[in-house]
PDB file of N, CA and C in Angstrom:
ATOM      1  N   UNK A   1     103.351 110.534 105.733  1.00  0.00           N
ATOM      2  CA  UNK A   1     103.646 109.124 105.664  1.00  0.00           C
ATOM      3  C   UNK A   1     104.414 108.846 104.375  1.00  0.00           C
ATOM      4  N   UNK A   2     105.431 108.492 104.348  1.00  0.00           N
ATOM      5  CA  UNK A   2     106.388 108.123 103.532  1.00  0.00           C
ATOM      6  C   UNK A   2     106.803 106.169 103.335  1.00  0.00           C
ATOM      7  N   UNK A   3     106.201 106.112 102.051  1.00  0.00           N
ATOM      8  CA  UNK A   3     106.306 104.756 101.422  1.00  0.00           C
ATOM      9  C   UNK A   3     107.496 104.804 101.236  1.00  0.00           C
ATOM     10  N   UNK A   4     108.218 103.042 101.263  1.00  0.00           N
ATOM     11  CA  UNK A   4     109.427 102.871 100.701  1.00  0.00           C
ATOM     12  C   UNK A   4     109.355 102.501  99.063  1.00  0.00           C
ATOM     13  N   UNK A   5     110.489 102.843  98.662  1.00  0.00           N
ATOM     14  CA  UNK A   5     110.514 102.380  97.186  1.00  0.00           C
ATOM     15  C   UNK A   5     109.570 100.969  97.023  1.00  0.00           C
ATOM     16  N   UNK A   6     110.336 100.156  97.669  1.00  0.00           N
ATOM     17  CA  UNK A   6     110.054  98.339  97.807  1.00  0.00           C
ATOM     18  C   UNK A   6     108.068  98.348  97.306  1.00  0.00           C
ATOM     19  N   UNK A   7     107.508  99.304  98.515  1.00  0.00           N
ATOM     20  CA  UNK A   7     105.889  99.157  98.790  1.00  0.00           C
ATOM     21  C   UNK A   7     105.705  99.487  97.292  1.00  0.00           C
ATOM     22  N   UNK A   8     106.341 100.727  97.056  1.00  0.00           N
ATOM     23  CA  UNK A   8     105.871 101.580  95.791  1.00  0.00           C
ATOM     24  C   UNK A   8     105.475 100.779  94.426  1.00  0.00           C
ATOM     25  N   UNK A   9     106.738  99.970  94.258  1.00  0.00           N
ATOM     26  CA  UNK A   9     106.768  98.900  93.065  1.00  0.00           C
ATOM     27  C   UNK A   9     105.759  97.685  93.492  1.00  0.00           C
ATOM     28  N   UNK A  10     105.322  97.292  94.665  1.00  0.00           N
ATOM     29  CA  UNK A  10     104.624  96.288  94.448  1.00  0.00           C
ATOM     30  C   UNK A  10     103.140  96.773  94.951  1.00  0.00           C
ATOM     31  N   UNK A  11     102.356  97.906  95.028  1.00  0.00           N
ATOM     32  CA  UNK A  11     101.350  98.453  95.160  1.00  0.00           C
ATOM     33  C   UNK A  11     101.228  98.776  92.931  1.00  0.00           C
ATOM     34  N   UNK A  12     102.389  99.146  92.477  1.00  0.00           N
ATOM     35  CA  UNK A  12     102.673  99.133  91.347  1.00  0.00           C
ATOM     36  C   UNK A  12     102.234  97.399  90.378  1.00  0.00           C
ATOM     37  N   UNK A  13     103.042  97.056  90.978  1.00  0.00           N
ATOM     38  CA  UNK A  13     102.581  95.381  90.368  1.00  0.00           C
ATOM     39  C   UNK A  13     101.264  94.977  90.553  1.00  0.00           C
ATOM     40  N   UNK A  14     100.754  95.284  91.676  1.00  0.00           N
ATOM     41  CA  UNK A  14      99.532  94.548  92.108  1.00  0.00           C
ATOM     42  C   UNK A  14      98.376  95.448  91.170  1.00  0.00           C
ATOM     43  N   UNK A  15      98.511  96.607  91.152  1.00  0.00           N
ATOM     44  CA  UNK A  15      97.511  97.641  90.302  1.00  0.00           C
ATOM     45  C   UNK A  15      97.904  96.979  88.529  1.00  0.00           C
ATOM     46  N   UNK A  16      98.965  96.552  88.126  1.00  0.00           N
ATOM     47  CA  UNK A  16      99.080  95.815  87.236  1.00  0.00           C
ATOM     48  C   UNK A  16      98.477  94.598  86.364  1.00  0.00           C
ATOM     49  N   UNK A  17      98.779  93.788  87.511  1.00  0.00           N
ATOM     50  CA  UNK A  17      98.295  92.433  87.617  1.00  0.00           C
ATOM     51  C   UNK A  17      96.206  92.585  87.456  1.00  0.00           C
ATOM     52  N   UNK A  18      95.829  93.597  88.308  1.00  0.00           N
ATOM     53  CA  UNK A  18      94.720  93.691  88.292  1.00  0.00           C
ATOM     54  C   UNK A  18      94.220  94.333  86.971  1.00  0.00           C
ATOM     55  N   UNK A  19      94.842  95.255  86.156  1.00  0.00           N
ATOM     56  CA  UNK A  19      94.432  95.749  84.961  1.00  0.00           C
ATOM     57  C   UNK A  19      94.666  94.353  84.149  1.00  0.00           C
ATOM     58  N   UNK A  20      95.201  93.361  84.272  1.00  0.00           N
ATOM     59  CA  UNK A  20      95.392  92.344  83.399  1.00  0.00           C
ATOM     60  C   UNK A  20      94.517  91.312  83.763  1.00  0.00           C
ATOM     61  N   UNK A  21      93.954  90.972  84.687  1.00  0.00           N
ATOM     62  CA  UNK A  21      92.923  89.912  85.497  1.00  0.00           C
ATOM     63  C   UNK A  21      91.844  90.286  85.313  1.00  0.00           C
ATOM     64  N   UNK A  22      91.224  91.862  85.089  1.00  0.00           N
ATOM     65  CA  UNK A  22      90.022  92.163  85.455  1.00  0.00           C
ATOM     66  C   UNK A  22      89.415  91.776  84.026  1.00  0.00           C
ATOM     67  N   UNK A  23      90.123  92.343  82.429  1.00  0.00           N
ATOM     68  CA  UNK A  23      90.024  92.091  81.515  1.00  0.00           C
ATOM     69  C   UNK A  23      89.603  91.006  80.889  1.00  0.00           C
ATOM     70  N   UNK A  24      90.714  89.998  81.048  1.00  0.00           N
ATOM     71  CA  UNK A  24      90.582  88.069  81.262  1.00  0.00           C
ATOM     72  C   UNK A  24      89.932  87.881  81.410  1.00  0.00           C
ATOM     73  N   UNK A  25      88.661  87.860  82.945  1.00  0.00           N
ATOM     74  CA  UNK A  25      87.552  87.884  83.151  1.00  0.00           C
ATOM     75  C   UNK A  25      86.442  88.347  83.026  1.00  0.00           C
ATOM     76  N   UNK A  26      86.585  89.243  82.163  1.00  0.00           N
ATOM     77  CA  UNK A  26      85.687  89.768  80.895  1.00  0.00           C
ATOM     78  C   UNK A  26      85.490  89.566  79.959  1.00  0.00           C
ATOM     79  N   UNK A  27      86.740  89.122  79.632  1.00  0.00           N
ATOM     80  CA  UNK A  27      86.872  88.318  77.789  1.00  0.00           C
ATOM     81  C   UNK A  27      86.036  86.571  78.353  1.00  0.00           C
ATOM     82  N   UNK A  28      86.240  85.818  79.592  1.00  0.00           N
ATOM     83  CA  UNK A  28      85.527  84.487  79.338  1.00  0.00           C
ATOM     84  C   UNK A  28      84.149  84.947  80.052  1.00  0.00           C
ATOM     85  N   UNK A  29      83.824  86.445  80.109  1.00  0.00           N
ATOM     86  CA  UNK A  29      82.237  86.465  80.298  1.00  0.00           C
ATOM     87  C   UNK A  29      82.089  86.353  81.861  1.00  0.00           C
ATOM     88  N   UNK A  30      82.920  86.424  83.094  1.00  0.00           N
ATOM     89  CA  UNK A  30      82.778  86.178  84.643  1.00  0.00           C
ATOM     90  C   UNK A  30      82.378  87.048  85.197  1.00  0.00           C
ATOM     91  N   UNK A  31      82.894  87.982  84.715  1.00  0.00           N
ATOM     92  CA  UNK A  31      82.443  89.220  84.979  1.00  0.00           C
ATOM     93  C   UNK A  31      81.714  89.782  83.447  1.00  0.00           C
ATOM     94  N   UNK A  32      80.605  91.169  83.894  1.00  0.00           N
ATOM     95  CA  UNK A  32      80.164  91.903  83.412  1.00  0.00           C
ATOM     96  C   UNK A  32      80.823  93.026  82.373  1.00  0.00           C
ATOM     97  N   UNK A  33      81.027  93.023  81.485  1.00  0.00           N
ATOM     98  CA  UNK A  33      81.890  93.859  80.386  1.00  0.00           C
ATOM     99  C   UNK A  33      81.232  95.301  80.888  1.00  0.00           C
ATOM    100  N   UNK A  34      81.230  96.104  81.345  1.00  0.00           N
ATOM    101  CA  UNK A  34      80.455  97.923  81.575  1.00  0.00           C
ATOM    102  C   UNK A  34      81.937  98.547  81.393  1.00  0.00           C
ATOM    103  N   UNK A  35      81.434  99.773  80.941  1.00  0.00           N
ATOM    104  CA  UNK A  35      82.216 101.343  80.806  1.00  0.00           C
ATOM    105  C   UNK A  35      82.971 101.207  82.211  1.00  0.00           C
ATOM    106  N   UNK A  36      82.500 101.216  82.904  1.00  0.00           N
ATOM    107  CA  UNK A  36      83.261 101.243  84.675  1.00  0.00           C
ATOM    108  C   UNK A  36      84.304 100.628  84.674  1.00  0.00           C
ATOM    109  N   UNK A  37      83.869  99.082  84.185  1.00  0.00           N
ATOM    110  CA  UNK A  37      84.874  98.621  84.964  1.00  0.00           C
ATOM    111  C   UNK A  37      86.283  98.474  83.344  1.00  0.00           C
ATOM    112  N   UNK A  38      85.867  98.490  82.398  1.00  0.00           N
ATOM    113  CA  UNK A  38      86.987  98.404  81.618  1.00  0.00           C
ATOM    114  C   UNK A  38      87.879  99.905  81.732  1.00  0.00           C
ATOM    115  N   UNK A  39      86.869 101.050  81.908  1.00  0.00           N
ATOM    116  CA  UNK A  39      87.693 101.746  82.182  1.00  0.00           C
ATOM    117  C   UNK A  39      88.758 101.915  83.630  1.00  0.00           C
ATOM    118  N   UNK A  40      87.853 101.237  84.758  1.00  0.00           N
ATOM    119  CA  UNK A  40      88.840 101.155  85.654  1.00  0.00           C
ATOM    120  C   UNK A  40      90.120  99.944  85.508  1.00  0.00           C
ATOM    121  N   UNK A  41      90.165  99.276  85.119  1.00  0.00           N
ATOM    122  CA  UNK A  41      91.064  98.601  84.646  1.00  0.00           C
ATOM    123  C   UNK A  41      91.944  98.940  83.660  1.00  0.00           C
ATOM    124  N   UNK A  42      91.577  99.910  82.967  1.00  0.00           N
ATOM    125  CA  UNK A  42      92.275 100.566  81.830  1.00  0.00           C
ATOM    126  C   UNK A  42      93.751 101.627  83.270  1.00  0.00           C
ATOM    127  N   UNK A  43      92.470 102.177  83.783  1.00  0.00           N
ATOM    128  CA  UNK A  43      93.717 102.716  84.627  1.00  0.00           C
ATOM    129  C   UNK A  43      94.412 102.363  85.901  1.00  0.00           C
ATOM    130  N   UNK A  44      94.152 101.578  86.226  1.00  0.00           N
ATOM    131  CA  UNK A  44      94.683 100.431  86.864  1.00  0.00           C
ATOM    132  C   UNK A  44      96.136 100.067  86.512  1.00  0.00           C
ATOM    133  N   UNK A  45      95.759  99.755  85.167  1.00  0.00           N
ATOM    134  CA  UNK A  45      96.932  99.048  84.777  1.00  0.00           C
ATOM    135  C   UNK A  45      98.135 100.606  84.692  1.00  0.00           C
ATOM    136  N   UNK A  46      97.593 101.423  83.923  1.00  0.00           N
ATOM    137  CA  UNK A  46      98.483 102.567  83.790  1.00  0.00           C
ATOM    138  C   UNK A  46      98.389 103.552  84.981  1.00  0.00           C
ATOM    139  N   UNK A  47      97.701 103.511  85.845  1.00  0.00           N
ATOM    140  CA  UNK A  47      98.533 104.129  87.410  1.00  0.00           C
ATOM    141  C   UNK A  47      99.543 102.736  87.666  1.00  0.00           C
ATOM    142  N   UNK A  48      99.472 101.966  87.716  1.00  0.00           N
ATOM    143  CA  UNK A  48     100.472 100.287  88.130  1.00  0.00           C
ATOM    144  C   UNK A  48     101.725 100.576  87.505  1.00  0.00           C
ATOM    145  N   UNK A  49     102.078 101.223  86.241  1.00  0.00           N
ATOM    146  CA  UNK A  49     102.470 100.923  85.505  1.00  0.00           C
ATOM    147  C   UNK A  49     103.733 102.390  85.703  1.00  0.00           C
ATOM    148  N   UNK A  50     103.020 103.364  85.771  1.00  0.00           N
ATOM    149  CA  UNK A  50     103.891 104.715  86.456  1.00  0.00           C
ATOM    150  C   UNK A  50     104.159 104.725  87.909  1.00  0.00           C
ATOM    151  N   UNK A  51     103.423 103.951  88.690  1.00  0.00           N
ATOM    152  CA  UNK A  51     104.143 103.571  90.142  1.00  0.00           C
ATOM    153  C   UNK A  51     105.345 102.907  90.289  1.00  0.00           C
ATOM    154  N   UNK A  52     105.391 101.669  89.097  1.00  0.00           N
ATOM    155  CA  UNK A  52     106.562 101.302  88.988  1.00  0.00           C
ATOM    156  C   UNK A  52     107.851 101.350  88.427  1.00  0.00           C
ATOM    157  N   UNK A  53     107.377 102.025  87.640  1.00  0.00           N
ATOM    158  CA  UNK A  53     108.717 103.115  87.333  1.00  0.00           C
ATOM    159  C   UNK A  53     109.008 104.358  88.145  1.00  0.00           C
ATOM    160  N   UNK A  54     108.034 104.797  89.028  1.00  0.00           N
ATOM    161  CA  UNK A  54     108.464 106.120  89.832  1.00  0.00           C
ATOM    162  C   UNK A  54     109.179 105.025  90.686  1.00  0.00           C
ATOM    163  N   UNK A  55     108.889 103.748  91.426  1.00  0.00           N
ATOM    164  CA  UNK A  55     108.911 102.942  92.601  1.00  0.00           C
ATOM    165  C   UNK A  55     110.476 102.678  92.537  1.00  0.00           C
ATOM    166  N   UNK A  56     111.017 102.283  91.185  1.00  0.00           N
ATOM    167  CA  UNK A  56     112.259 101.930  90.569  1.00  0.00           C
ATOM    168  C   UNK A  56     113.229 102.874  90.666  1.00  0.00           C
ATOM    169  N   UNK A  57     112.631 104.200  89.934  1.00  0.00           N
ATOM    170  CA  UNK A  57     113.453 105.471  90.155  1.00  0.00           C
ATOM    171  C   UNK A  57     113.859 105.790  91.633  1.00  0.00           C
ATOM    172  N   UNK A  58     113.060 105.920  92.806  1.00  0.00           N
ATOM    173  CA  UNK A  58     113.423 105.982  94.106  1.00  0.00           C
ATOM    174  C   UNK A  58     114.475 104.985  94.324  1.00  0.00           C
ATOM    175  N   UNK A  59     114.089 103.958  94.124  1.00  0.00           N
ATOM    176  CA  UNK A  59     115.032 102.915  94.830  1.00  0.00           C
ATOM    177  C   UNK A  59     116.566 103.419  94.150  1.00  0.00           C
ATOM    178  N   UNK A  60     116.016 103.588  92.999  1.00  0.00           N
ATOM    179  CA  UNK A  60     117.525 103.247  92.203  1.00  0.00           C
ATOM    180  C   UNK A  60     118.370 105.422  92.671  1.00  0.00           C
ATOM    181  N   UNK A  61     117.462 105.604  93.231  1.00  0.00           N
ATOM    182  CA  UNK A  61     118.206 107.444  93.700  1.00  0.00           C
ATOM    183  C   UNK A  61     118.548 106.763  95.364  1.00  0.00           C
ATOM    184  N   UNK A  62     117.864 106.208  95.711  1.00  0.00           N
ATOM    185  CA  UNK A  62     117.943 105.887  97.682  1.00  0.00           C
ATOM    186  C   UNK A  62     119.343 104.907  97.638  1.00  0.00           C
ATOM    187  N   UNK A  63     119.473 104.315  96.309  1.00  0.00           N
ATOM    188  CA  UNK A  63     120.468 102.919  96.670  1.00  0.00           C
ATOM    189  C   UNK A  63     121.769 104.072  96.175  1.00  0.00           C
ATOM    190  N   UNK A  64     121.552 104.735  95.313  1.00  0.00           N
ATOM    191  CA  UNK A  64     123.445 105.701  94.831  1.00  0.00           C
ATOM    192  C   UNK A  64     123.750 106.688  95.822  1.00  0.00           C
ATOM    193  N   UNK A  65     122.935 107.413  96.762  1.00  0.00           N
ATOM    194  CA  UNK A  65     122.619 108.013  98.053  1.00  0.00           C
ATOM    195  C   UNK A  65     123.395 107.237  98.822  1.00  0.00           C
ATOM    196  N   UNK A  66     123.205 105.729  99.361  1.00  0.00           N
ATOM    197  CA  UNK A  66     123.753 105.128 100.459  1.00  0.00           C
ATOM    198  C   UNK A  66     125.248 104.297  99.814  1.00  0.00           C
ATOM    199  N   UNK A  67     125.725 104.607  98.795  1.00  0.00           N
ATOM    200  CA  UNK A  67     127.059 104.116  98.627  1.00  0.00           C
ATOM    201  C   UNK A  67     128.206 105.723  98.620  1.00  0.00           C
ATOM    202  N   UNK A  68     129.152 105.562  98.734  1.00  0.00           N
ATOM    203  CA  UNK A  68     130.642 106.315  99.324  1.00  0.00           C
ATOM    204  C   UNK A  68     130.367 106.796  97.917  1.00  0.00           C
TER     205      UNK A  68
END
């Protein structure tokens, strides 16, 4: 099964967005501060963060591929 660039970067953003939300809601106390979850958010953000630059790199090799 082969993702398109497009999915790549925004499975990328969204793993992003969530390393940045989960935090927030730790700092006003909504959530529970534990080892778990800051660390999953820690990588969250940095798998998000190399998806979207791999996500970018595809697109930007798939888009010089389809021009003359």
């Amino acid at each position: 099964m082969s993702l398109s660039p497009l999915k790549i970067i925004l499975i990328g953003f969204a793993l992003v967005v969530l390393g940045v939300v989960l935090p927030f809601l730790m700092v006003l106390h909504i959530l529970e501060s534990t080892f778990f979850l800051n660390f999953f958010s820690y990588s969250a953000s940095l798998v998000g963060l190399f998806l979207g630059l791999i996500g970018s790199a595809y697109y930007v090799r798939l888009s010089k591929k389809k021009k003359p």
